[in-house]
N, C-alpha and C. Protein backbone atom coordinates (compact mmCIF):
# COMPACT_ATOMS: atom_id res chain seq x y z
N UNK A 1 47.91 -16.64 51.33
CA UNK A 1 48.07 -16.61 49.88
C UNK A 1 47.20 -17.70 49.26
N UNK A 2 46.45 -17.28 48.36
CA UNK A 2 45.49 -18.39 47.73
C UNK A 2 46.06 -18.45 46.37
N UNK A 3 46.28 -20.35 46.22
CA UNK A 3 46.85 -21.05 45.10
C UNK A 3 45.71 -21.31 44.25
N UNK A 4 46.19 -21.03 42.90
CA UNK A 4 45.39 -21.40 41.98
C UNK A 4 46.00 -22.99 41.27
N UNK A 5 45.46 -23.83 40.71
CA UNK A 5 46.23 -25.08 40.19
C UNK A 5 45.51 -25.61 39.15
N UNK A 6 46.14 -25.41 37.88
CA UNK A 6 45.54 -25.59 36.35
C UNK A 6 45.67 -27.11 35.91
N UNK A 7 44.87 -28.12 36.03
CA UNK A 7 44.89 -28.97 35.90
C UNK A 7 44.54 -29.72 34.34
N UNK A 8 44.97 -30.77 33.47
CA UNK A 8 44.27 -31.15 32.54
C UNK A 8 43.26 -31.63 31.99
N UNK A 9 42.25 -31.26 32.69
CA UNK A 9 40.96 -31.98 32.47
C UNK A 9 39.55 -30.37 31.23
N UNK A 10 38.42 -30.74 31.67
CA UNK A 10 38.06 -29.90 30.82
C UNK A 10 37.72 -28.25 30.91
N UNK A 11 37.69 -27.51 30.22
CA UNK A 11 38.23 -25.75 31.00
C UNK A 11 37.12 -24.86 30.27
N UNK A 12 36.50 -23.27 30.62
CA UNK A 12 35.87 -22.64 29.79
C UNK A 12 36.45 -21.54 31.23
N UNK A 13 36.11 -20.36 30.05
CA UNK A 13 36.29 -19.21 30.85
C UNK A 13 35.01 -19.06 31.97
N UNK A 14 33.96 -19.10 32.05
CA UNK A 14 33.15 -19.54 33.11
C UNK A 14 33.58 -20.30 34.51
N UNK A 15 34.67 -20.72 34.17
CA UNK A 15 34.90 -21.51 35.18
C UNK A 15 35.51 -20.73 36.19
N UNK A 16 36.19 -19.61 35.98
CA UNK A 16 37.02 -18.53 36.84
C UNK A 16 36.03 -17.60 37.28
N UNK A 17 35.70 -17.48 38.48
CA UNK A 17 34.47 -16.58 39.16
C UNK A 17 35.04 -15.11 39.57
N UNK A 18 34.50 -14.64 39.80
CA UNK A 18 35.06 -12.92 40.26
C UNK A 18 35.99 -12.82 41.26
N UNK A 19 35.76 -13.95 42.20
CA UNK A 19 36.72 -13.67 43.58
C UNK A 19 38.20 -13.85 42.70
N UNK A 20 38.13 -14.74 42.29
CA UNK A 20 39.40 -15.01 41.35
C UNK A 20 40.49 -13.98 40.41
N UNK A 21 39.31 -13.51 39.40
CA UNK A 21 39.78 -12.16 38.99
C UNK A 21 39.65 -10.99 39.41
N UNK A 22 39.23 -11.24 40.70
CA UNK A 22 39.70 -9.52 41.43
C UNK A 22 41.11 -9.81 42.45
N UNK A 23 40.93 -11.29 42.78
CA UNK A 23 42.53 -11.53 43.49
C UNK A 23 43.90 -11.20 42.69
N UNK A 24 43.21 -12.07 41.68
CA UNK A 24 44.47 -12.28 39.89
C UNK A 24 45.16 -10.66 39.95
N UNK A 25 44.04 -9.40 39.92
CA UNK A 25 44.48 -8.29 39.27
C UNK A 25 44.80 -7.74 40.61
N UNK A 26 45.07 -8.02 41.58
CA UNK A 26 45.20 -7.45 43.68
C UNK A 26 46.76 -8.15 43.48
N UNK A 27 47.46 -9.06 42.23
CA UNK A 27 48.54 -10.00 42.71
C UNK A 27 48.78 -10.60 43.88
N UNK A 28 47.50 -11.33 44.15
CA UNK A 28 47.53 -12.09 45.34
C UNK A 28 47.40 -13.50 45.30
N UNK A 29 47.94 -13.93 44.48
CA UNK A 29 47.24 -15.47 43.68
C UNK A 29 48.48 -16.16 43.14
N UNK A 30 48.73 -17.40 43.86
CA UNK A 30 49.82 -18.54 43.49
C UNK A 30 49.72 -19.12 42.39
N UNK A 31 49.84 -18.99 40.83
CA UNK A 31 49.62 -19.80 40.02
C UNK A 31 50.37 -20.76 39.79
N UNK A 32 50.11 -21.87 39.71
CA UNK A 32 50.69 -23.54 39.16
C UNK A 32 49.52 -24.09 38.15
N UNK A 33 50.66 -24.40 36.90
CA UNK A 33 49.92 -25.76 35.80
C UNK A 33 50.26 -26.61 36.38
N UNK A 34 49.52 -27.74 36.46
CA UNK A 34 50.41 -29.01 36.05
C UNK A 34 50.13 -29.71 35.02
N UNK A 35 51.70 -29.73 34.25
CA UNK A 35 51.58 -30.20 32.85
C UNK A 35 50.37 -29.63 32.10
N UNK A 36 49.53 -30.68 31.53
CA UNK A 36 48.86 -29.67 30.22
C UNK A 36 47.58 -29.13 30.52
N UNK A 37 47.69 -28.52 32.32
CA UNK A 37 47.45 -27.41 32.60
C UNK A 37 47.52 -25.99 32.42
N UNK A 38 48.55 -25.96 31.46
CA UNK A 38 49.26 -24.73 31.01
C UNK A 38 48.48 -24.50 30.01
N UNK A 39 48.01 -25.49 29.04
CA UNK A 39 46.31 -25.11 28.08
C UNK A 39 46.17 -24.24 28.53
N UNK A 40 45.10 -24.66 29.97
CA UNK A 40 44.07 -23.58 29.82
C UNK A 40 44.43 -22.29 30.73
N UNK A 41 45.52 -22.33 31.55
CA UNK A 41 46.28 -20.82 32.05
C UNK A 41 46.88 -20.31 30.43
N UNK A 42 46.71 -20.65 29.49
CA UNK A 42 47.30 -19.65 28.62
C UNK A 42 45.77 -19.40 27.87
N UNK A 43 45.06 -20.50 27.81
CA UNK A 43 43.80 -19.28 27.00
C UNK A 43 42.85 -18.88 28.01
N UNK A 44 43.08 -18.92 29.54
CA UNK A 44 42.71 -17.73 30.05
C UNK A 44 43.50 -16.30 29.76
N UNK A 45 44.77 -16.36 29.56
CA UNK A 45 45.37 -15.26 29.31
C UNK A 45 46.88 -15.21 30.81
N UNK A 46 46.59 -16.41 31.83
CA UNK A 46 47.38 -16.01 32.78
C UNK A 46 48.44 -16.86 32.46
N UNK A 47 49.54 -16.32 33.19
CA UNK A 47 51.20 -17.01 33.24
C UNK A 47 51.66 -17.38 34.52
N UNK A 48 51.64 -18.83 34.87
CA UNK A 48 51.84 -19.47 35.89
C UNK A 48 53.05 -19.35 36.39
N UNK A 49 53.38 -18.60 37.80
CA UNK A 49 54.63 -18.79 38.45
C UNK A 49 55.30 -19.67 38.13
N UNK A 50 54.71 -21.23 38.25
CA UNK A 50 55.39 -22.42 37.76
C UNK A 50 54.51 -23.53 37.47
N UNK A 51 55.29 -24.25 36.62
CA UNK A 51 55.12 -25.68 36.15
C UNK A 51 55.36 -26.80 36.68
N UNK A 52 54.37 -27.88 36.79
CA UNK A 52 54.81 -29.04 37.32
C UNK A 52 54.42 -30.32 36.80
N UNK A 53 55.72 -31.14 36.57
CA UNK A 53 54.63 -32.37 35.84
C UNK A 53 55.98 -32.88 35.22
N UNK A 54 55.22 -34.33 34.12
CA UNK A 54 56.58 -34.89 33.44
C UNK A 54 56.01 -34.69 31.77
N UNK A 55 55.21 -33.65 32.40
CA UNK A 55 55.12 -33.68 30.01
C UNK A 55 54.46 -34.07 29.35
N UNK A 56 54.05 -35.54 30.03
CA UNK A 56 53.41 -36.61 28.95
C UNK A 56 52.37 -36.47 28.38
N UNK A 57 51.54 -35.31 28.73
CA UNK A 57 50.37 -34.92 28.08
C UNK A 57 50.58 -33.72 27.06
N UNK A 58 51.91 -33.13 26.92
CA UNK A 58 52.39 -31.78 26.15
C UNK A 58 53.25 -32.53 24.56
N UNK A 59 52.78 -31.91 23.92
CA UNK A 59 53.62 -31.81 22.62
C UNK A 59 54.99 -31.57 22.76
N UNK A 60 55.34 -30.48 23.50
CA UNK A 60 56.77 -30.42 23.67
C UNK A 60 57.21 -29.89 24.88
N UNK A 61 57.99 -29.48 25.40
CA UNK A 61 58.19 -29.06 26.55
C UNK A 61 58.04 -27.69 26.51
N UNK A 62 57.24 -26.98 27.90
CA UNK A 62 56.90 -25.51 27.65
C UNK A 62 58.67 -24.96 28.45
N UNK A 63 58.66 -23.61 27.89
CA UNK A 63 59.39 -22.44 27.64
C UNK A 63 59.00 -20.98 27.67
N UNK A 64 58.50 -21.05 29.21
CA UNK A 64 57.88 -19.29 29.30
C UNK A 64 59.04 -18.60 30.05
N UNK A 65 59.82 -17.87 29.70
CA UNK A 65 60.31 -16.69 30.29
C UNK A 65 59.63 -16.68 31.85
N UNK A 66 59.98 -16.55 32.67
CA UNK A 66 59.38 -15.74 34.05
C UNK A 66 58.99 -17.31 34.76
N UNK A 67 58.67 -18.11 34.43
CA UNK A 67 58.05 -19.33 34.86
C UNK A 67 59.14 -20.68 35.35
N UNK A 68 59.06 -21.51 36.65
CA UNK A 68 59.88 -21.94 37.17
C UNK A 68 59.17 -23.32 36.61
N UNK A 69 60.06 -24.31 36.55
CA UNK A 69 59.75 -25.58 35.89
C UNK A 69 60.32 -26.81 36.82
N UNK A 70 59.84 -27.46 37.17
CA UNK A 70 59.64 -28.79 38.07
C UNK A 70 59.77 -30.07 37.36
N UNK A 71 60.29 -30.64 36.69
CA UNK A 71 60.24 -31.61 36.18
C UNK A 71 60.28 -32.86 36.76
N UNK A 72 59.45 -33.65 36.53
CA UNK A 72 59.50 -34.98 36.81
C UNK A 72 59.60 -36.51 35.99
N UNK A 73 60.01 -37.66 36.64
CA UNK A 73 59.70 -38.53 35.16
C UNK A 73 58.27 -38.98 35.21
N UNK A 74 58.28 -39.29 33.89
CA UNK A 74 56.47 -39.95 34.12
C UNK A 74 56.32 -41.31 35.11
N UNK A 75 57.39 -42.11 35.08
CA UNK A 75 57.50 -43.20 36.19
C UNK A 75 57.10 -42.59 37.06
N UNK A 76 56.52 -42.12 38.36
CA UNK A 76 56.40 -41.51 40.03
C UNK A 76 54.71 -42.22 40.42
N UNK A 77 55.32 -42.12 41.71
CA UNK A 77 53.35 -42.45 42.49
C UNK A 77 52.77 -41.47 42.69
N UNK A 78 52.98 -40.31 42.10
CA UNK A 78 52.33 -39.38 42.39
C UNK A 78 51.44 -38.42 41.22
N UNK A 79 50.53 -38.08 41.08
CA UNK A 79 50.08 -37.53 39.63
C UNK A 79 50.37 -36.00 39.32
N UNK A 80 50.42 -35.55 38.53
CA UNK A 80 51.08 -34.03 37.94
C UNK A 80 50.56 -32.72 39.33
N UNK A 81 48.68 -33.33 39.41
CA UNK A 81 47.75 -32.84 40.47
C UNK A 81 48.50 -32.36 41.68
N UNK A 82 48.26 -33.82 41.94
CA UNK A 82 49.09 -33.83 43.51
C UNK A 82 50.79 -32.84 43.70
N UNK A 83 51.44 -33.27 43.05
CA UNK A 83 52.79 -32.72 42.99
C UNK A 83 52.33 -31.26 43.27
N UNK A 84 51.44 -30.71 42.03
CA UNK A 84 51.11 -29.45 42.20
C UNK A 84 50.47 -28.72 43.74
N UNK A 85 49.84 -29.73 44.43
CA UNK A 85 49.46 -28.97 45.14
C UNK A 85 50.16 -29.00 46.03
N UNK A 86 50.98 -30.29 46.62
CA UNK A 86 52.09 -30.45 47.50
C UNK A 86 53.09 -29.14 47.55
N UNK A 87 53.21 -28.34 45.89
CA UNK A 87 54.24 -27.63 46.00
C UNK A 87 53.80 -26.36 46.88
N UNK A 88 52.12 -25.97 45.91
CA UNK A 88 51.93 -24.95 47.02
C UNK A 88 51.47 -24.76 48.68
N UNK A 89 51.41 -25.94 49.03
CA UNK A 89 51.57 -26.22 50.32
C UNK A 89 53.19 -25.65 50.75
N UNK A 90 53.64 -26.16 50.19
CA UNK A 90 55.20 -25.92 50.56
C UNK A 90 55.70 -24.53 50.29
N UNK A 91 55.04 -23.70 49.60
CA UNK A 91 55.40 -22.20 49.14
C UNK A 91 53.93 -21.78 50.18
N UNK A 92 53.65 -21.93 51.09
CA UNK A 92 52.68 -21.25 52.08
C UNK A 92 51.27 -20.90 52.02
N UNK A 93 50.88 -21.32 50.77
CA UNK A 93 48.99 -21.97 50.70
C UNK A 93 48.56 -21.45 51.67
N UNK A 94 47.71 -20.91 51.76
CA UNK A 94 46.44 -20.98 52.77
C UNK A 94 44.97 -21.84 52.39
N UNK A 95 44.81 -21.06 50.72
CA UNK A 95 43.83 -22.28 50.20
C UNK A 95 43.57 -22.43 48.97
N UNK A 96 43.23 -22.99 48.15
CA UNK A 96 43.30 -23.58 46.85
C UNK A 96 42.11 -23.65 46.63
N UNK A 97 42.22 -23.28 44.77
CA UNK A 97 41.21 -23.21 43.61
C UNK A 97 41.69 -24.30 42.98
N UNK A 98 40.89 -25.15 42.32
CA UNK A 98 41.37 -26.09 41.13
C UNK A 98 40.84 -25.81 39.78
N UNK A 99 41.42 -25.77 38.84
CA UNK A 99 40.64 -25.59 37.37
C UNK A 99 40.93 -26.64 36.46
N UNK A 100 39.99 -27.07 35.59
CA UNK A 100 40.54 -28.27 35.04
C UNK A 100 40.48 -29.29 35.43
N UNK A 101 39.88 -29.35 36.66
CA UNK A 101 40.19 -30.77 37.04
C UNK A 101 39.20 -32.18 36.92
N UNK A 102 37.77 -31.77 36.32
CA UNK A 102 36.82 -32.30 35.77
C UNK A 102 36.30 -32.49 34.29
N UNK A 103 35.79 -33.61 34.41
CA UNK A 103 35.86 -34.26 32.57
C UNK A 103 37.20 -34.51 31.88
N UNK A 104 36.88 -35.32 31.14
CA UNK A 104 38.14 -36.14 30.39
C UNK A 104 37.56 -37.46 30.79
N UNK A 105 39.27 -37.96 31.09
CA UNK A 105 39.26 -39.72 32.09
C UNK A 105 38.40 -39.73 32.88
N UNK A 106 37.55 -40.46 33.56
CA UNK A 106 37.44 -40.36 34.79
C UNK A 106 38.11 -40.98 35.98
N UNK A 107 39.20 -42.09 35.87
CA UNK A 107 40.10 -41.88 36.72
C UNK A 107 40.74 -40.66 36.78
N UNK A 108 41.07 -40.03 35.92
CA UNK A 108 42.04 -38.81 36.43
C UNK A 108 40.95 -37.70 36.93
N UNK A 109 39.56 -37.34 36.51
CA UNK A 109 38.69 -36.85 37.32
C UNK A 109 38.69 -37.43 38.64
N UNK A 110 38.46 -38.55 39.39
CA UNK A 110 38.26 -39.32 40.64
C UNK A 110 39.82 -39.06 41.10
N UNK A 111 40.74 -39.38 40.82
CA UNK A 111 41.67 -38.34 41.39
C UNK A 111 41.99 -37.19 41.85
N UNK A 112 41.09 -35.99 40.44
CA UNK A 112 41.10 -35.00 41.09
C UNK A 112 40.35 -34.41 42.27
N UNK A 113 39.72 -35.28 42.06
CA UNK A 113 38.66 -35.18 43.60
C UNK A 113 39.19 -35.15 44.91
N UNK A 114 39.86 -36.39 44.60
CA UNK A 114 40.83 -36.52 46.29
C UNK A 114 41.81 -35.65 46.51
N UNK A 115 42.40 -34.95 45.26
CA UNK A 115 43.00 -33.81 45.53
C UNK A 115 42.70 -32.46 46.82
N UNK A 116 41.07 -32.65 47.04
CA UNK A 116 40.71 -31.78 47.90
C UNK A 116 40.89 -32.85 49.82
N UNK A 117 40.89 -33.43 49.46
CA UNK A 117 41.45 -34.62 50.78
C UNK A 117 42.86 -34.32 51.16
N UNK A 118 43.51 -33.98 49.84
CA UNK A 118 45.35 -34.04 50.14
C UNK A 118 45.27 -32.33 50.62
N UNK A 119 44.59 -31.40 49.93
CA UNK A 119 44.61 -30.00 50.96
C UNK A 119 43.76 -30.21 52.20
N UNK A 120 42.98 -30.89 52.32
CA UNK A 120 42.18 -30.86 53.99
C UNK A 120 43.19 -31.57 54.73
N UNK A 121 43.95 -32.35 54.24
CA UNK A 121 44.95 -32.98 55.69
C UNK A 121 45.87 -31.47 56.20
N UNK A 122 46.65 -30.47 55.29
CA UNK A 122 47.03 -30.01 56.14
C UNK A 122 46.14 -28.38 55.64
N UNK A 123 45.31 -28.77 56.37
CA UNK A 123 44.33 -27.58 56.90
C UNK A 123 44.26 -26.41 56.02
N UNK A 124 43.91 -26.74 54.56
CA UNK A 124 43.78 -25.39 53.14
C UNK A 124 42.36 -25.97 53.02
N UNK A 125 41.62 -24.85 53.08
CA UNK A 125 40.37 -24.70 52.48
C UNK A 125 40.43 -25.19 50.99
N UNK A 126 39.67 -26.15 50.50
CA UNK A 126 40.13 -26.40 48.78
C UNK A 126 38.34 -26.50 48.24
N UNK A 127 38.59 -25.90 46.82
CA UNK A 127 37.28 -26.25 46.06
C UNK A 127 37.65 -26.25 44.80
N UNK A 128 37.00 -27.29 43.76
CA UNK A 128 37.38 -27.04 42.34
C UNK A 128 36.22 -26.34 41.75
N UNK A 129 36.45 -25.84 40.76
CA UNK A 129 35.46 -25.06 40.27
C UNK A 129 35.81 -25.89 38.50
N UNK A 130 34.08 -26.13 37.97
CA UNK A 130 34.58 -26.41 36.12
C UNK A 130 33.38 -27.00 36.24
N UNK A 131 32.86 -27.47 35.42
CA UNK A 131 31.58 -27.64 34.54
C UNK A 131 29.98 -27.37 35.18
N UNK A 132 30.55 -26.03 35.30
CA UNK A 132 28.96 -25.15 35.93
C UNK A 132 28.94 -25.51 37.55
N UNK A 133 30.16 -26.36 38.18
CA UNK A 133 29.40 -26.59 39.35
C UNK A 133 31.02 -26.15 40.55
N UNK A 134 30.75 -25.79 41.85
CA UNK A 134 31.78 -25.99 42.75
C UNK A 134 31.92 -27.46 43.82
N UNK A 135 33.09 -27.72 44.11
CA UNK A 135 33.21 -28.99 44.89
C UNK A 135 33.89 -28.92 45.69
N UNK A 136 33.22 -28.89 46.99
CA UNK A 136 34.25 -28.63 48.16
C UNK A 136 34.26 -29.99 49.17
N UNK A 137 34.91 -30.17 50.14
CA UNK A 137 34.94 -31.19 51.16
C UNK A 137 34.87 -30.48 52.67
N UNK A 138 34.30 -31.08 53.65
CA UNK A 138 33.56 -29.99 54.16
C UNK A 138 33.53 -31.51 55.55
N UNK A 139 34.31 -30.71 56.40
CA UNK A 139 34.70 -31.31 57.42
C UNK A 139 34.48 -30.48 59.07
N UNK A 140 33.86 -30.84 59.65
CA UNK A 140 33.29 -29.11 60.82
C UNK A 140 32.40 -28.49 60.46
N UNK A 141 32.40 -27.29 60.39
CA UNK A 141 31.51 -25.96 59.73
C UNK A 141 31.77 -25.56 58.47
N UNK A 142 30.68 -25.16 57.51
CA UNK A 142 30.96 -24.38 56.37
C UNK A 142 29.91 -24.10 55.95
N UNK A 143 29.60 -22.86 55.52
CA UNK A 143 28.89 -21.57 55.14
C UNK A 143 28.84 -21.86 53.74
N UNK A 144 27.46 -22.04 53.32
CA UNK A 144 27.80 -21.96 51.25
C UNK A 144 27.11 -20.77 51.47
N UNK A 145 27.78 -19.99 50.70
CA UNK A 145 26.82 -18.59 49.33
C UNK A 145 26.89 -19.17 47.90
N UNK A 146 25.66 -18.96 48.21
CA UNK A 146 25.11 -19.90 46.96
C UNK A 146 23.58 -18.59 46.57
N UNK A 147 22.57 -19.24 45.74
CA UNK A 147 21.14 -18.96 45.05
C UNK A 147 20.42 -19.86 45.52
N UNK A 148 18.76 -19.04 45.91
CA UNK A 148 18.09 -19.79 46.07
C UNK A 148 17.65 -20.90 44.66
N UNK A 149 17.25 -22.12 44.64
CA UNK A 149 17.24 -22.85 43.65
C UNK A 149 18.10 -23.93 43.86
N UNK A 150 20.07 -23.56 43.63
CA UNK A 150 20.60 -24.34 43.23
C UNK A 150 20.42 -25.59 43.78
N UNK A 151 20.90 -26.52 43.28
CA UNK A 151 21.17 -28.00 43.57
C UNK A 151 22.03 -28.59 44.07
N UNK A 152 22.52 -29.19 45.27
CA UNK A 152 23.76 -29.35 45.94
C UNK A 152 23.64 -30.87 46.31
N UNK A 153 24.36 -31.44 45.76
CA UNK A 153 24.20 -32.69 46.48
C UNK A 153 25.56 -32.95 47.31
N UNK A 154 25.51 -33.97 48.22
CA UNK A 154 26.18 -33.79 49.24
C UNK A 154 26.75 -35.98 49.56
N UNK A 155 28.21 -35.88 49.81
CA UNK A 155 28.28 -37.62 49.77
C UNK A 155 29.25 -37.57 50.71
N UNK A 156 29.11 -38.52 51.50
CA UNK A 156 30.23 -39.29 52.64
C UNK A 156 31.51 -39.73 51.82
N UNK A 157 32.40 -39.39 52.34
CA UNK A 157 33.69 -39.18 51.23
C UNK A 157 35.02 -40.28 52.63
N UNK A 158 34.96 -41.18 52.53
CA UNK A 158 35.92 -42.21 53.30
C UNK A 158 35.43 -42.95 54.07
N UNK A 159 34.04 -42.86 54.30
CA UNK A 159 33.76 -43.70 54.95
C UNK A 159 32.36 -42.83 55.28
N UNK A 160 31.51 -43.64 56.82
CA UNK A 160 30.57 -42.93 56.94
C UNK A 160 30.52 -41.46 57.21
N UNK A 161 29.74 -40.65 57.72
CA UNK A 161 29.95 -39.26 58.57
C UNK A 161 28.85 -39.29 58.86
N UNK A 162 28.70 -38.60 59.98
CA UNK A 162 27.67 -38.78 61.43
C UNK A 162 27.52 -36.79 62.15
N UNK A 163 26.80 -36.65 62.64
CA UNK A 163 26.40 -35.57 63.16
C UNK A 163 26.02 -34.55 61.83
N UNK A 164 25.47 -34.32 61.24
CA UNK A 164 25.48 -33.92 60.09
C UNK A 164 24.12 -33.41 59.90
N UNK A 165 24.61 -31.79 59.77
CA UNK A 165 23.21 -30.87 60.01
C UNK A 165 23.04 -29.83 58.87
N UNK A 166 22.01 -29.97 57.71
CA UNK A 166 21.95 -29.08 57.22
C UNK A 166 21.22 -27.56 57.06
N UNK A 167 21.48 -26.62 57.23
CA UNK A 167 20.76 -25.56 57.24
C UNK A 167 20.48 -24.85 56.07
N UNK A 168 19.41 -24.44 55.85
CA UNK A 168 19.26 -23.15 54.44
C UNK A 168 18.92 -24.42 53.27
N UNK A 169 18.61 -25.51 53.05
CA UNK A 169 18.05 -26.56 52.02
C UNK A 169 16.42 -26.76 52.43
N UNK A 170 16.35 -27.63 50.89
CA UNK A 170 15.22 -27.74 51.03
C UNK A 170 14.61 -29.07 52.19
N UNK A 171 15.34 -30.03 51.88
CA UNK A 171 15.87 -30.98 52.86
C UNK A 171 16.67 -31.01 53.97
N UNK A 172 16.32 -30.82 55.14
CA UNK A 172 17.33 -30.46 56.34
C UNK A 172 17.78 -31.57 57.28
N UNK A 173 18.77 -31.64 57.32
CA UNK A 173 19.07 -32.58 58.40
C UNK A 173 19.53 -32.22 59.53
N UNK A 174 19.14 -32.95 61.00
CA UNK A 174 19.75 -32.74 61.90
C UNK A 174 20.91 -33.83 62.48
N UNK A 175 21.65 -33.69 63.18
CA UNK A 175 22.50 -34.69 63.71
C UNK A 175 22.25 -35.98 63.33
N UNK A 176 22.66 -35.94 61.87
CA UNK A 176 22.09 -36.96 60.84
C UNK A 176 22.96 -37.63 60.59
N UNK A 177 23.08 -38.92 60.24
CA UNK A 177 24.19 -39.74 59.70
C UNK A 177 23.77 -40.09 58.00
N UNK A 178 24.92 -40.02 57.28
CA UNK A 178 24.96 -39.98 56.14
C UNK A 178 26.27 -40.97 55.35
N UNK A 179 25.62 -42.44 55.42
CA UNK A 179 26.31 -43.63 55.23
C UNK A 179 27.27 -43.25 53.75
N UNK A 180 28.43 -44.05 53.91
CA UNK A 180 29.18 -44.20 52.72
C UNK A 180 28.71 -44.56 51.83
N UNK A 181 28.71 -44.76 50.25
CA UNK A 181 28.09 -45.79 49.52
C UNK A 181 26.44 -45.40 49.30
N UNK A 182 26.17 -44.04 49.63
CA UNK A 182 24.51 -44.01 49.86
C UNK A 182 24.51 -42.66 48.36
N UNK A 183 23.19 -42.28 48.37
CA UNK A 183 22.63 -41.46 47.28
C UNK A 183 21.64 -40.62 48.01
N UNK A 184 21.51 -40.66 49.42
CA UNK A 184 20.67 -39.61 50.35
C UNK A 184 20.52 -38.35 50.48
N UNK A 185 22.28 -37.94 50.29
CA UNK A 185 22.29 -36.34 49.55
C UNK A 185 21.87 -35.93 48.37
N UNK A 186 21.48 -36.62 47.24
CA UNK A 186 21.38 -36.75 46.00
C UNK A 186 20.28 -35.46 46.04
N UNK A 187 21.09 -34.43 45.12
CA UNK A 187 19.88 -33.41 44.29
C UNK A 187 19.36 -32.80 45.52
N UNK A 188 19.79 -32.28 46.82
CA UNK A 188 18.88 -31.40 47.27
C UNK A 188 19.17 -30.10 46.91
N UNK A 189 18.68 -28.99 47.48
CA UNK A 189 18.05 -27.57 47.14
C UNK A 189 18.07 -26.96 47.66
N UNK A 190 18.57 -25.72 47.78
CA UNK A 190 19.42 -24.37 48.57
C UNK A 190 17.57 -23.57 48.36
N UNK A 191 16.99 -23.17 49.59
CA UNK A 191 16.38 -22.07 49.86
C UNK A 191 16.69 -20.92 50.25
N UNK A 192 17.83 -21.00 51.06
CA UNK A 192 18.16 -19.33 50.99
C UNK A 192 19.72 -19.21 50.29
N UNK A 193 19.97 -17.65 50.32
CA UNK A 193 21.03 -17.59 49.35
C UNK A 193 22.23 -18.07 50.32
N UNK A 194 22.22 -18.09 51.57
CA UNK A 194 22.73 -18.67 52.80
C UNK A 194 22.88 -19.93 53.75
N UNK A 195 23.42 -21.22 53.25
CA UNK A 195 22.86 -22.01 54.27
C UNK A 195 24.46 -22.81 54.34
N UNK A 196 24.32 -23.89 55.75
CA UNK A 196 25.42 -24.09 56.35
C UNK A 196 25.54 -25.82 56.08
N UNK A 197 26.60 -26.24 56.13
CA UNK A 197 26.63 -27.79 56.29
C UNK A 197 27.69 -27.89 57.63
N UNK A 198 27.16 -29.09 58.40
CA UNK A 198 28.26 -29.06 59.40
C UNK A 198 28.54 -30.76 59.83
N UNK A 199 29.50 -31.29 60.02
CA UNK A 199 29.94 -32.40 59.70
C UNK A 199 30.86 -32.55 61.36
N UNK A 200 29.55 -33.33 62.27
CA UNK A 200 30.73 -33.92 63.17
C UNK A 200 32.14 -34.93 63.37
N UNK A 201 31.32 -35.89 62.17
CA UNK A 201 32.80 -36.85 62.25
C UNK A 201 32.48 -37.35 61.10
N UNK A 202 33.86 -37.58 60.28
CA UNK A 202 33.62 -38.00 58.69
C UNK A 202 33.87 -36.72 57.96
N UNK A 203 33.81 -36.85 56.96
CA UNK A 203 33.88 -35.54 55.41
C UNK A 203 32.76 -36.05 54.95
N UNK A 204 32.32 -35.28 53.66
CA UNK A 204 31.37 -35.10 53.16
C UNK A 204 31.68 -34.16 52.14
N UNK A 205 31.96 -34.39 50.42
CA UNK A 205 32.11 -34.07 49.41
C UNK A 205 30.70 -33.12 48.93
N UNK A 206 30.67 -32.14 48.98
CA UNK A 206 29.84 -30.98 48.87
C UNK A 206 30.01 -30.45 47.13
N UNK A 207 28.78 -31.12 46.38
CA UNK A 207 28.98 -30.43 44.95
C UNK A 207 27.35 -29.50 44.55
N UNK A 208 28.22 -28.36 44.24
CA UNK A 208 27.11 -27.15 43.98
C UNK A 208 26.81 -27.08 42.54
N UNK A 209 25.67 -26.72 42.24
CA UNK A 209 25.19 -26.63 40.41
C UNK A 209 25.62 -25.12 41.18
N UNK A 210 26.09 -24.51 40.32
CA UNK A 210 26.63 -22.82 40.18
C UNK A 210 26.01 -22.31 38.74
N UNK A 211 25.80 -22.74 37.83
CA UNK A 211 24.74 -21.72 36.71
C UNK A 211 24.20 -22.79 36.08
């Protein structure tokens, strides 16, 4: 079951790709806001199984018919994000979309980032999708379909990562190490519509220009 998770950050209908709305209309798709995530699941037009969060970003408290509500206080160590995805972990995830979860704060952007760290610990494929670009974390093997052209830059995400081979760029690496703290991935370039990143030890935060 693939979770969708509406986050508060910045939203356009662009941001929802086809795989999405052909799952949406298949009813195969976990929806969760958290908090004033529910924005932009309502001017997409969708109605989130459930809600999660303490409010503090809502005018008033939402009230949808059909929709299960989670409340929390705003005191917690945990952010509206996280809660959200913890839940669909716990309702049987396989893997997660994020929307919303870029622009605004940028602490609460840099949060949402690590959000894809809290689905790689227990083993959900995660990517956010929002301002023209996708962001995945990319630990082992992974396959982008992508365009020739785009722009992908690529960053050591906890530390260093080592063995690190890229295929299908314009820049290729082989059993490459790719230090923390560096700008080495910066701006490379997808030649075929096909190419692979593979990551022996370490992660590596994978962000795609998509239009």
């Amino acid at each position: 079951m693939q979770a969708v998770i509406f986050l508060g950050g910045d939203f356009a209908f662009t941001d929802v790709d086809r795989e999405l709305h052909v799952a949406k209309e298949a009813g195969e798709l976990l929806v969760i806001a958290a908090d004033r995530g529910l924005r932009a699941a309502e001017l997409l037009g969708w109605e989130p199984q459930f809600w999660v969060g303490d409010g503090d970003s809502l005018d008033e408290w939402p009230t949808r018919a059909g929709m299960r509500y989670i409340r929390y206080p705003v005191d917690k160590d945990k952010s509206d994000g996280e809660l959200a995805i913890r839940l669909a972990i716990g309702l049987g995830a396989d893997s997660v979309t994020f929307l919303g979860a870029l622009g605004g704060r940028l602490d609460h952007e840099l949060a949402n980032l690590q959000l894809l760290a809290v689905a790689a610990e227990y083993g959900l494929p995660g990517r956010i999708l929002g301002s023209g670009q996708e962001v995945t974390l990319v630990s082992g093997h992974r396959v982008l379909a992508g365009r020739v052209g785009q722009i992908v830059s690529l960053f050591a995400l906890g530390g260093e990562a080592s063995g690190v081979t890229l295929r299908g760029f314009r820049y290729s690496l082989t059993n490459a190490r790719l230090p923390a703290h560096s700008s080495l991935g910066l701006s490379n370039v997808l030649v075929s519509n096909t190419a692979s990143v593979q990551v022996d030890r370490g992660r590596v935060l994978v962000v795609r220009q998509v239009i």
